[in-house]
Every structure is written in C-alpha cells, then in structure tokens.
C-alpha atoms as a PDB file:
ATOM      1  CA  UNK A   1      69.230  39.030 118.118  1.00  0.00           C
ATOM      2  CA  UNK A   2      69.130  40.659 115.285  1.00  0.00           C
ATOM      3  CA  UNK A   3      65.725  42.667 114.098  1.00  0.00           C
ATOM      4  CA  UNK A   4      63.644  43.741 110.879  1.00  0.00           C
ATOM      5  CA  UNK A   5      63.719  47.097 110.099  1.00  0.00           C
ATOM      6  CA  UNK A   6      59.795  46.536 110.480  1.00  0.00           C
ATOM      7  CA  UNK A   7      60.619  45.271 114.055  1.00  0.00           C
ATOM      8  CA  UNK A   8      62.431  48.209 115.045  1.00  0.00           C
ATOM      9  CA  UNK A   9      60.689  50.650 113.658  1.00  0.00           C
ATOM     10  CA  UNK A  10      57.572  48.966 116.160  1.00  0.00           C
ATOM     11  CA  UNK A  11      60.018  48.999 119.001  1.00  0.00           C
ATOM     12  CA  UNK A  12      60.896  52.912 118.472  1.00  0.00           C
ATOM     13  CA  UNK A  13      57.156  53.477 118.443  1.00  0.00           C
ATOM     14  CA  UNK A  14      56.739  51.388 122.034  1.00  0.00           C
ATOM     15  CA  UNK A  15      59.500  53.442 123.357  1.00  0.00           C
ATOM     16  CA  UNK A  16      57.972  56.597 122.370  1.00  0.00           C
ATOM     17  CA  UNK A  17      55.050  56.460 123.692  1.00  0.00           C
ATOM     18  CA  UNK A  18      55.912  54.625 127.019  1.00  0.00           C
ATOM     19  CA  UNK A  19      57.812  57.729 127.670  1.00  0.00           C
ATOM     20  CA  UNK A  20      55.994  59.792 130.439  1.00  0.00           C
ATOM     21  CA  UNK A  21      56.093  63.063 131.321  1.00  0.00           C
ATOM     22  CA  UNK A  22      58.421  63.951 134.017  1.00  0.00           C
ATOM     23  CA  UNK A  23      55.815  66.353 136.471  1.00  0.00           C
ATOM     24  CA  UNK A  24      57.626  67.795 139.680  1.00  0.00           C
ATOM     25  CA  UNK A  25      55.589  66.100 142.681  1.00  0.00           C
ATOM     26  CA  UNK A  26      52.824  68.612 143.307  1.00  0.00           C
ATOM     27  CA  UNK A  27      52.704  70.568 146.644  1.00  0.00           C
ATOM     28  CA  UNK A  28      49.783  70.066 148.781  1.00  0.00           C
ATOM     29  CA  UNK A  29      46.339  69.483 147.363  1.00  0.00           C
ATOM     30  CA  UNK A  30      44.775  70.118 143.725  1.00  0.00           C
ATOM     31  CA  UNK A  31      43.492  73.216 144.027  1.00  0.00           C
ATOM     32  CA  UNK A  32      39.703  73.483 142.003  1.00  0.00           C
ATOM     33  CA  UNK A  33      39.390  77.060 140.579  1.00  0.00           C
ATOM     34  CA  UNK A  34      35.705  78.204 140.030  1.00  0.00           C
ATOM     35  CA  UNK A  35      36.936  80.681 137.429  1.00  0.00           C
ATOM     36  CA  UNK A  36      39.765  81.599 135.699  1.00  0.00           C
ATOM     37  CA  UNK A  37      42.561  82.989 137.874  1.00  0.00           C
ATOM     38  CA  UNK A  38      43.695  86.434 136.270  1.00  0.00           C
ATOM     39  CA  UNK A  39      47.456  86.911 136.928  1.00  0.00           C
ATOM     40  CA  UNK A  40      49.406  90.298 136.635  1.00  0.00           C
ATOM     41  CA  UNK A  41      53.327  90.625 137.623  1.00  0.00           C
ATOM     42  CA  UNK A  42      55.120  87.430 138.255  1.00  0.00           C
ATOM     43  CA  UNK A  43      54.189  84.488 140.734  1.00  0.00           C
ATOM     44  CA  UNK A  44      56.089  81.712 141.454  1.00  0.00           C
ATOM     45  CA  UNK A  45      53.312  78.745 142.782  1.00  0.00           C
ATOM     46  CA  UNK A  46      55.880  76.552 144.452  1.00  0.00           C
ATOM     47  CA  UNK A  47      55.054  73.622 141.901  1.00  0.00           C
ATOM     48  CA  UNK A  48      51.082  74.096 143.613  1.00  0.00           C
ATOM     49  CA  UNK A  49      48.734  71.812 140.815  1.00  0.00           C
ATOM     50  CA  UNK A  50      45.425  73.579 139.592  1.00  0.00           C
ATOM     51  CA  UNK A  51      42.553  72.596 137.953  1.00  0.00           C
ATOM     52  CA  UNK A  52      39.271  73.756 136.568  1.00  0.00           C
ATOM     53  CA  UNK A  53      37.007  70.489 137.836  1.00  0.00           C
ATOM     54  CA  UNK A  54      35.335  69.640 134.603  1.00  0.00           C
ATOM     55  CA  UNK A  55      36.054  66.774 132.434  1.00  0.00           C
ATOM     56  CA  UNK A  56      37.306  67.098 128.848  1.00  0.00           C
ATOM     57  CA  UNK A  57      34.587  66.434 126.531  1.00  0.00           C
ATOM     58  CA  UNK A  58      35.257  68.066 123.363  1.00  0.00           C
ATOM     59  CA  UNK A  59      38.495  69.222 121.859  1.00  0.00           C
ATOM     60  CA  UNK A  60      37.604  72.415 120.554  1.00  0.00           C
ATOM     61  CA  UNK A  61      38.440  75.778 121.432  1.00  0.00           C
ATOM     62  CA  UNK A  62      35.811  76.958 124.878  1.00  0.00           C
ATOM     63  CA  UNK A  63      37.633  79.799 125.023  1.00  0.00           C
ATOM     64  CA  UNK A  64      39.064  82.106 128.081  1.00  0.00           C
ATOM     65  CA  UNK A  65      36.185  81.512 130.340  1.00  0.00           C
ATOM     66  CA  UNK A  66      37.334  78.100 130.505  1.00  0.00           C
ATOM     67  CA  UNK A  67      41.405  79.008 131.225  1.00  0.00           C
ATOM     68  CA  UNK A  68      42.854  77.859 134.714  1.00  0.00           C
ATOM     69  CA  UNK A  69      45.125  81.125 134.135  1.00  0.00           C
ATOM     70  CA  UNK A  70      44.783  84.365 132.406  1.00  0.00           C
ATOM     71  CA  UNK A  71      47.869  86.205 132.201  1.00  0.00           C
ATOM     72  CA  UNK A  72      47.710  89.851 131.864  1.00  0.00           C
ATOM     73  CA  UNK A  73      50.181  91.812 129.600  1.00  0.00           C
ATOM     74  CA  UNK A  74      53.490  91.315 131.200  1.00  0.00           C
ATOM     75  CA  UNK A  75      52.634  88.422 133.324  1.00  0.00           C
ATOM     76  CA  UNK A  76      54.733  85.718 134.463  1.00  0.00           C
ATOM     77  CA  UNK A  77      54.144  82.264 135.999  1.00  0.00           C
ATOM     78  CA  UNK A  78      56.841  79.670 136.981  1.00  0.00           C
ATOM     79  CA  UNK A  79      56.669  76.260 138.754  1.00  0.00           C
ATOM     80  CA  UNK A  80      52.835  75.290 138.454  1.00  0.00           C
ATOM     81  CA  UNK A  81      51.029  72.089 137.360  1.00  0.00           C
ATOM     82  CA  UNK A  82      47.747  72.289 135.476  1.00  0.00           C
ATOM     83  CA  UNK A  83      46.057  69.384 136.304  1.00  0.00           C
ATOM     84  CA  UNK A  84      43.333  67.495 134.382  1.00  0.00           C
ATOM     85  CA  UNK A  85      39.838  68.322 133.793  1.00  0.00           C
ATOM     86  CA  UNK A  86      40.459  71.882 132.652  1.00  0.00           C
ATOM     87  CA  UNK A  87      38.918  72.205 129.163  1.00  0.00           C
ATOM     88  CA  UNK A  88      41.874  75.126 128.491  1.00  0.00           C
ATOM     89  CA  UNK A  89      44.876  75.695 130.402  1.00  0.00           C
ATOM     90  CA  UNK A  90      46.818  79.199 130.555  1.00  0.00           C
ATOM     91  CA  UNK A  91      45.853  82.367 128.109  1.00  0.00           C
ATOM     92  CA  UNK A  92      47.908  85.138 127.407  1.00  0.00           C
ATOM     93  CA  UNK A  93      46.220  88.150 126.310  1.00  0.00           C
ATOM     94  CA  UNK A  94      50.029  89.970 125.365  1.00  0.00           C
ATOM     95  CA  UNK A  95      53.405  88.959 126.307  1.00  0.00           C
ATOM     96  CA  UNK A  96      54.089  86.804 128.981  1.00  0.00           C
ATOM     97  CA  UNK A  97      56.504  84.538 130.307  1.00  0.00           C
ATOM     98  CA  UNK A  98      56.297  80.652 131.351  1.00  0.00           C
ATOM     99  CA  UNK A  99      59.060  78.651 133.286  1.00  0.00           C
ATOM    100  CA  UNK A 100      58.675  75.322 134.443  1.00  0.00           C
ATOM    101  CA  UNK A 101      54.911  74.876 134.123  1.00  0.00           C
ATOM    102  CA  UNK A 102      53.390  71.694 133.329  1.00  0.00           C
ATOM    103  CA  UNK A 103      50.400  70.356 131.528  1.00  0.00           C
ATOM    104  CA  UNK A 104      49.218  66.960 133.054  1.00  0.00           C
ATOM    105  CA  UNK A 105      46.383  66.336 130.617  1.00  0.00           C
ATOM    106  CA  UNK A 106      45.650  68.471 127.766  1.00  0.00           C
ATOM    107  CA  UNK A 107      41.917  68.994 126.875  1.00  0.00           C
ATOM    108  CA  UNK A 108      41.940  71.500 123.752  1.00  0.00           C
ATOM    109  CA  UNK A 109      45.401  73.623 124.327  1.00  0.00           C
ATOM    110  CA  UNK A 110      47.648  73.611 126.871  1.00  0.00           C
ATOM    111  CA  UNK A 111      48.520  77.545 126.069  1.00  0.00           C
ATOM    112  CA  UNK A 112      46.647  79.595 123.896  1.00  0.00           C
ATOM    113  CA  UNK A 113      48.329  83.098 122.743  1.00  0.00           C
ATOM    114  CA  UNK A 114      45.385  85.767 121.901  1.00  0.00           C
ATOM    115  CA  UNK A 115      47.069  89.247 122.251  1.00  0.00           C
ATOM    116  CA  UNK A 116      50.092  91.028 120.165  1.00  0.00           C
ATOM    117  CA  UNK A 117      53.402  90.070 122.105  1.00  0.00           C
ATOM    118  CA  UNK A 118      56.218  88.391 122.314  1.00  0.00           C
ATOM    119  CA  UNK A 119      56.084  85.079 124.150  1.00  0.00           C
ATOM    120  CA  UNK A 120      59.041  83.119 126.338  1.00  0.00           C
ATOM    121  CA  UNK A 121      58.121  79.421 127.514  1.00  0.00           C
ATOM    122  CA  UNK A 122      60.974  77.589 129.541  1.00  0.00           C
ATOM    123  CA  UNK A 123      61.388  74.331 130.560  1.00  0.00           C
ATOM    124  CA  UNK A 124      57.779  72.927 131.835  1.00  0.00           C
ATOM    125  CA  UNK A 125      56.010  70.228 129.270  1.00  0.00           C
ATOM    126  CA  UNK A 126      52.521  68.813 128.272  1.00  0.00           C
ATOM    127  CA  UNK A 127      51.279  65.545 127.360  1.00  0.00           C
ATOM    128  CA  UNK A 128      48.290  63.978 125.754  1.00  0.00           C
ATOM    129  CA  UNK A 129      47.585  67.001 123.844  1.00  0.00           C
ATOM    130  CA  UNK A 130      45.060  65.691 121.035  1.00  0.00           C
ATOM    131  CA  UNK A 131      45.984  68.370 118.584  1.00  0.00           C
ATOM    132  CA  UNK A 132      48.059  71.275 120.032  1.00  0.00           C
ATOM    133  CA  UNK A 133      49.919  72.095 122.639  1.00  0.00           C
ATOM    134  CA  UNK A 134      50.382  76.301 121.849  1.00  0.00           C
ATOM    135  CA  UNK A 135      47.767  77.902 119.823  1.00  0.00           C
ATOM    136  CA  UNK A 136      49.529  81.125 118.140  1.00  0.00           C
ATOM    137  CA  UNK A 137      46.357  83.878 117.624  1.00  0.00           C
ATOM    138  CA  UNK A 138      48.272  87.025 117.190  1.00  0.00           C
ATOM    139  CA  UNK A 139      51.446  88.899 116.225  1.00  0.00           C
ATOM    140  CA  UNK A 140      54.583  88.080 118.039  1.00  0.00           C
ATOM    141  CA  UNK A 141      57.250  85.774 118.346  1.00  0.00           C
ATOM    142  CA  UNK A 142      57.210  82.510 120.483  1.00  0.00           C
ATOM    143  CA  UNK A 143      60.593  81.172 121.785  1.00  0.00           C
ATOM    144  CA  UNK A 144      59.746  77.836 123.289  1.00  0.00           C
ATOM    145  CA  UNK A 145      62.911  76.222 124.776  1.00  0.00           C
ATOM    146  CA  UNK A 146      63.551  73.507 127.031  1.00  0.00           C
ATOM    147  CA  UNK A 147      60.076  71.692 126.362  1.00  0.00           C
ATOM    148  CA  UNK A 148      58.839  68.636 126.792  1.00  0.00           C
ATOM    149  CA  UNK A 149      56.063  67.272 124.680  1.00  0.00           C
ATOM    150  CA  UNK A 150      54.835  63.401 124.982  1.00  0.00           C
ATOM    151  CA  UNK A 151      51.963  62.011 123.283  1.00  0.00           C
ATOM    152  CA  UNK A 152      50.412  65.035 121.489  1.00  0.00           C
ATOM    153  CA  UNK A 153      49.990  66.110 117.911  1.00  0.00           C
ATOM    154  CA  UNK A 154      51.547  69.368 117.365  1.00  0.00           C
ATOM    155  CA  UNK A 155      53.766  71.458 120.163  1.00  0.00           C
ATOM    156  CA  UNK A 156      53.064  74.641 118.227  1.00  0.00           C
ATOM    157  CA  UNK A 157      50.439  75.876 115.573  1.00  0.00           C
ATOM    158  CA  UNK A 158      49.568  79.419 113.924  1.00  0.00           C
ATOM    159  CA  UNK A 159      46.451  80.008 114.105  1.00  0.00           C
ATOM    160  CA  UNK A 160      44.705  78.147 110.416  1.00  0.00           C
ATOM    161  CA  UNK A 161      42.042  80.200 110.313  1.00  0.00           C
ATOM    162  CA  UNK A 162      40.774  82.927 112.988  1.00  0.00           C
ATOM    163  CA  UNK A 163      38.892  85.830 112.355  1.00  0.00           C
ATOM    164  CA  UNK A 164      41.030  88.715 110.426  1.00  0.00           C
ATOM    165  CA  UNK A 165      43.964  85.963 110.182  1.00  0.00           C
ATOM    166  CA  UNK A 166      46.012  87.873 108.283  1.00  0.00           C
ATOM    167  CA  UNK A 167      45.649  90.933 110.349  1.00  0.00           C
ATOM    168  CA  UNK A 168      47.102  89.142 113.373  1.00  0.00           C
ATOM    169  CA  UNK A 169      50.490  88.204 111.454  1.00  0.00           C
ATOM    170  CA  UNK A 170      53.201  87.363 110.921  1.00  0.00           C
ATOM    171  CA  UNK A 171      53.691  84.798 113.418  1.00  0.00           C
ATOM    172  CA  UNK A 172      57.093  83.556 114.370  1.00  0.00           C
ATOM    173  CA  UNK A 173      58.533  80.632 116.753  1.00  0.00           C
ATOM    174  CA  UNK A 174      62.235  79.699 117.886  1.00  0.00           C
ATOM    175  CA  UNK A 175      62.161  76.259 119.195  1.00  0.00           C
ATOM    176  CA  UNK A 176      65.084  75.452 121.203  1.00  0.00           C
ATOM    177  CA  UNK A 177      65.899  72.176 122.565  1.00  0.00           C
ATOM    178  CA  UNK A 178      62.843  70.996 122.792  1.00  0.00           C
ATOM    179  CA  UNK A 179      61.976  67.168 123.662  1.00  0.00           C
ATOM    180  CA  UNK A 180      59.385  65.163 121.759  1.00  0.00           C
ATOM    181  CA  UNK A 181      58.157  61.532 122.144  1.00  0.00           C
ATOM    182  CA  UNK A 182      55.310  59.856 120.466  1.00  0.00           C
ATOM    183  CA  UNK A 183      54.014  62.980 118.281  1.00  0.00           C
ATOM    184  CA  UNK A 184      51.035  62.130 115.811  1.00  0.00           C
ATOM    185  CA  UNK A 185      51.814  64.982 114.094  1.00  0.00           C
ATOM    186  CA  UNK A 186      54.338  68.079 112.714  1.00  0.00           C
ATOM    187  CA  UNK A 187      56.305  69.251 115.640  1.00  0.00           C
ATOM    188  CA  UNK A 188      55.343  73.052 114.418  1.00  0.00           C
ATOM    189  CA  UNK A 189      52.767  74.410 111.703  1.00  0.00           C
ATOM    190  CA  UNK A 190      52.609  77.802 110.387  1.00  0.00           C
ATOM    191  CA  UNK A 191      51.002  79.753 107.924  1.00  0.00           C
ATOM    192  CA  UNK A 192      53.906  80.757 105.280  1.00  0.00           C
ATOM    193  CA  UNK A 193      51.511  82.930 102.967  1.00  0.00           C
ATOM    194  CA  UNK A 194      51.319  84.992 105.922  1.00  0.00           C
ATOM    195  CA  UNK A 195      55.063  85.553 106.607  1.00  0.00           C
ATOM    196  CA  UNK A 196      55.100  83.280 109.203  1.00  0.00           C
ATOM    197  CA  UNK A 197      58.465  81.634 110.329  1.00  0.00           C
ATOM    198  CA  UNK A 198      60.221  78.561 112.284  1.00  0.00           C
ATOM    199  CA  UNK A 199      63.567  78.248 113.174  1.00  0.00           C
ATOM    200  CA  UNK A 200      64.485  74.813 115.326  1.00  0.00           C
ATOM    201  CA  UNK A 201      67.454  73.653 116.621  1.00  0.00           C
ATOM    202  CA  UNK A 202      69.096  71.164 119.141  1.00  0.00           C
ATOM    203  CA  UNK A 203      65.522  69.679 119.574  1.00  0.00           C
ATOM    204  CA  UNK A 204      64.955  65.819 119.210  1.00  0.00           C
ATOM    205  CA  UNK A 205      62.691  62.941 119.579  1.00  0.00           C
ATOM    206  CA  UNK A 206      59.607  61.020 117.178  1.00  0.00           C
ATOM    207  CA  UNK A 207      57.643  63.103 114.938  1.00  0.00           C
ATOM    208  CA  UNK A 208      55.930  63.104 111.524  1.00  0.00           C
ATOM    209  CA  UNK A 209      57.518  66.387 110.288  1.00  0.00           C
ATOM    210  CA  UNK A 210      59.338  68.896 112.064  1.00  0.00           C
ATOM    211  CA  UNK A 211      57.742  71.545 110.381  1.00  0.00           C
ATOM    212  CA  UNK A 212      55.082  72.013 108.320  1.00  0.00           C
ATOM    213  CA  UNK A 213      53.847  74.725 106.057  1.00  0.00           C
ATOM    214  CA  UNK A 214      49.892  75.728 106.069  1.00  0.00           C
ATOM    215  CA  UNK A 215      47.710  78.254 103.928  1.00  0.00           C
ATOM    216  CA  UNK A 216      46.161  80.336 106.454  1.00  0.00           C
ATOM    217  CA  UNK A 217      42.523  81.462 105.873  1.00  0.00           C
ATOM    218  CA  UNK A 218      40.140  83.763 107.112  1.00  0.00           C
ATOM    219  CA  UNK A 219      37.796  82.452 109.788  1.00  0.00           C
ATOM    220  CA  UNK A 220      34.392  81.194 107.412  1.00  0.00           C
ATOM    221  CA  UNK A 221      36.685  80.859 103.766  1.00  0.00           C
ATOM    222  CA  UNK A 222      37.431  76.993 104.962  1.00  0.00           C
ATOM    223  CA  UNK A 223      40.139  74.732 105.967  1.00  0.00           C
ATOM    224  CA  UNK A 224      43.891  76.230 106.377  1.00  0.00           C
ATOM    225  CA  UNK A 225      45.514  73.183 103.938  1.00  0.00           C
ATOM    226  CA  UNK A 226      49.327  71.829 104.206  1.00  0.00           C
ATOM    227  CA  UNK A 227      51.420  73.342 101.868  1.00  0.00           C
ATOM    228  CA  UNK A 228      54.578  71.406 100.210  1.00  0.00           C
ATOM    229  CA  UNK A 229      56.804  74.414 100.339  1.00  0.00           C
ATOM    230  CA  UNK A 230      59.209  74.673 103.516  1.00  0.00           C
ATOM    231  CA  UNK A 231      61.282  77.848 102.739  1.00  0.00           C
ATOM    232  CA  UNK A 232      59.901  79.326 106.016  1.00  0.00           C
ATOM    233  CA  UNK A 233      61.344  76.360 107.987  1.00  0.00           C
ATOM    234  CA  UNK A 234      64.809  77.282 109.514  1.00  0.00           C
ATOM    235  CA  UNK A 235      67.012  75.447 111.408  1.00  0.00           C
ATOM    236  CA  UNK A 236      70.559  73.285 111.820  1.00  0.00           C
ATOM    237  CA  UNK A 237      68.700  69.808 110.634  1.00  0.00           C
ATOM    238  CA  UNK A 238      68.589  70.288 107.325  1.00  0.00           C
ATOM    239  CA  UNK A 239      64.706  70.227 105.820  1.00  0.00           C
ATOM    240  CA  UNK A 240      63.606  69.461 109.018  1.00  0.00           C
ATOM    241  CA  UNK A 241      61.668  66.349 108.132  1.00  0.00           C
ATOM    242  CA  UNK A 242      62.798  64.229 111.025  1.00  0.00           C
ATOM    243  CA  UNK A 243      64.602  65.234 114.681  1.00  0.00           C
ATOM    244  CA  UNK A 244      67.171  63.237 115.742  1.00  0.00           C
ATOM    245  CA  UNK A 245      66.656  60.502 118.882  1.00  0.00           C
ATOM    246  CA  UNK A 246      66.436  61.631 122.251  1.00  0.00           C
END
C-alpha cells in the first residue's frame, strides 16, 4: 500500500502521540504530602510515587509552596514518581541532581530551577506537560541526558521574563540523548540576548524546532518574543530544526 505524503505525515503524528511514558511500577501506595518535602543530601525513594492531592487547575507558575520536593543546595533524588494532582513538581533552590525520576502528569512544570547552580537530570521523563517541562530561573548550566518527554510543549525553557532576568544569566543546557514524542513545541528555548546557550546531540523524536531563540525581558517590560537567529544553538544536527526518528 502505498501512502500520501499527507497520509504519512498523519500516521507519524498517531504514532507520536500514542507513545506513553514508560513509569517504573510504583512501590506501595501514593503517598499525599501536606507540604512540600524539603530534601538535603541524597535519597534514593525506591521508585515510592508522591503527590500533592490537588487537582491541576491552572497552568501557571504557584510557586514553591506548591512543590512535592524542595531540594536544598546539593541535594539529590533518584528513583521517585511524582504523581498527578501536584500543581508543581520538584524545586531546586541551587545545584542538585535528578536520576530516574518521573513526572506522571505535569500541571505547570515538572522541575523548576530558582537558585545559581549547576544542574544534572538523568534518565527519568515527564509527560503531558502543557508548556514546560524545566523552567531555567537562574545562572547555571543544565545537562539533561537520558530524558524522556511525551506529549508536552517544551522539555526546557530560560526563564522569558522573571524579575532581574538578566541578572540571573547566562543560562546554559546540554541535552544529551534525550527522547521526544508528540512535542507541540521547540524541544529547548533560550534567551540568546542574554548569552544563553544549547548544545544537543544524539537526541531524537517529533518536534516543531529543536531549538529556539527568545528575547528575554524583564519581569513587567512584556512578552519574551522568538527570535530568527540560532547562532546560540549547538549541536551535531545541523540547524537543529528537526531531530531525527526515534
């Protein structure tokens, strides 16, 4: 049989977003946090799912009194599941470190970075992400490898347009094979007037743009617009306007 390019470009788009997110079973019950848990050191939770309790009803930014986890400066977590019905998932106030931790349902982020550090995310994934998956706030590089991202708009984002933007950059992120399926959206956006940077490699999957150049602002002087430059994208794929297939 043969097919339209029409045809297959539909049939791409089915497979994409069929594609599910592979969560380790969870271990023993959801656990329902009243508050945000504050983590310092490392803990490994044994693939243990948490939640906050309370529906997602807006996708904007509620901020860290709304976080399942708060990770100190320092802080690691591995081998969690953030279940739905947490408005924001995991903050880190510094650098921290994530391995194998999993977003079931994102609300507004999955991971929101809001102190100077450098960050390391490994392995783990999020789905349904309406906009992000990482907010960048502050100065520091991200390496995000091993990722999975299904059904979201963006895996990573500088921040378009906090308070004192420019202050709290540059921002840089390494994305290393990194799968994405059924993306609405630039796989990363940064803010090159601010000296951000990308650099992606051995990633694949569906997106609109691998990434994306943004004027950042400061919080009150409007919308951070899309640039058409892309000298601050790096990577193996050429101008990094399409990943190959999974």
């Amino acid at each position: 049989m043969k097919f339209t390019q029409i045809q297959l470009a539909a049939l791409v788009a089915s497979v994409a977003s069929a594609q599910t997110l592979p969560i380790p079973n969870r271990v023993g019950n959801i656990n329902v946090l009243p508050a945000p848990s504050s983590i310092s050191g490392s803990r490994n939770f044994g693939n243990a799912e948490y939640s906050r309790g309370r529906k997602c009803n807006s996708d904007q930014d509620t901020g860290s009194a709304n976080a399942v986890f708060i990770l100190e400066n320092g802080a690691s977590i591995s081998n969690v599941i953030i279940g739905a019905d947490s408005l924001e998932g995991v903050h880190c106030k510094g650098s921290c470190t994530l391995t194998n931790v999993w977003f079931r349902d994102v609300c507004e982020d999955a991971i929101s970075l809001i102190g100077n550090g450098n960050v390391l995310i490994v392995g783990g994934g999020a789905q349904e992400a309406k906009d992000k998956v990482i907010q960048h706030n502050a100065v520091g590089t991200v390496t995000i490898r091993g990722f999975t991202v299904v059904n979201s708009g963006k895996l990573y984002r500088s921040c378009g347009d906090c308070t004192n933007n420019q202050a709290k950059s540059p921002r840089n992120v390494i994305v290393e094979n990194v799968r994405a399926f059924g993306m609405t959206s630039d796989l990363v956006g940064i803010n090159s007037n601010f000296g951000d940077t990308a650099t992606i490699s051995g990633s694949c999957g569906t997106t609109k743009k691998v990434c994306s150049e943004y004027k950042g602002v400061n919080k009150g002087q409007g919308n951070s617009p899309k640039l058409t430059t892309n000298a601050n994208c790096r990577g193996a794929q050429g101008k990094l306007n399409s990943l190959p297939a999974c």
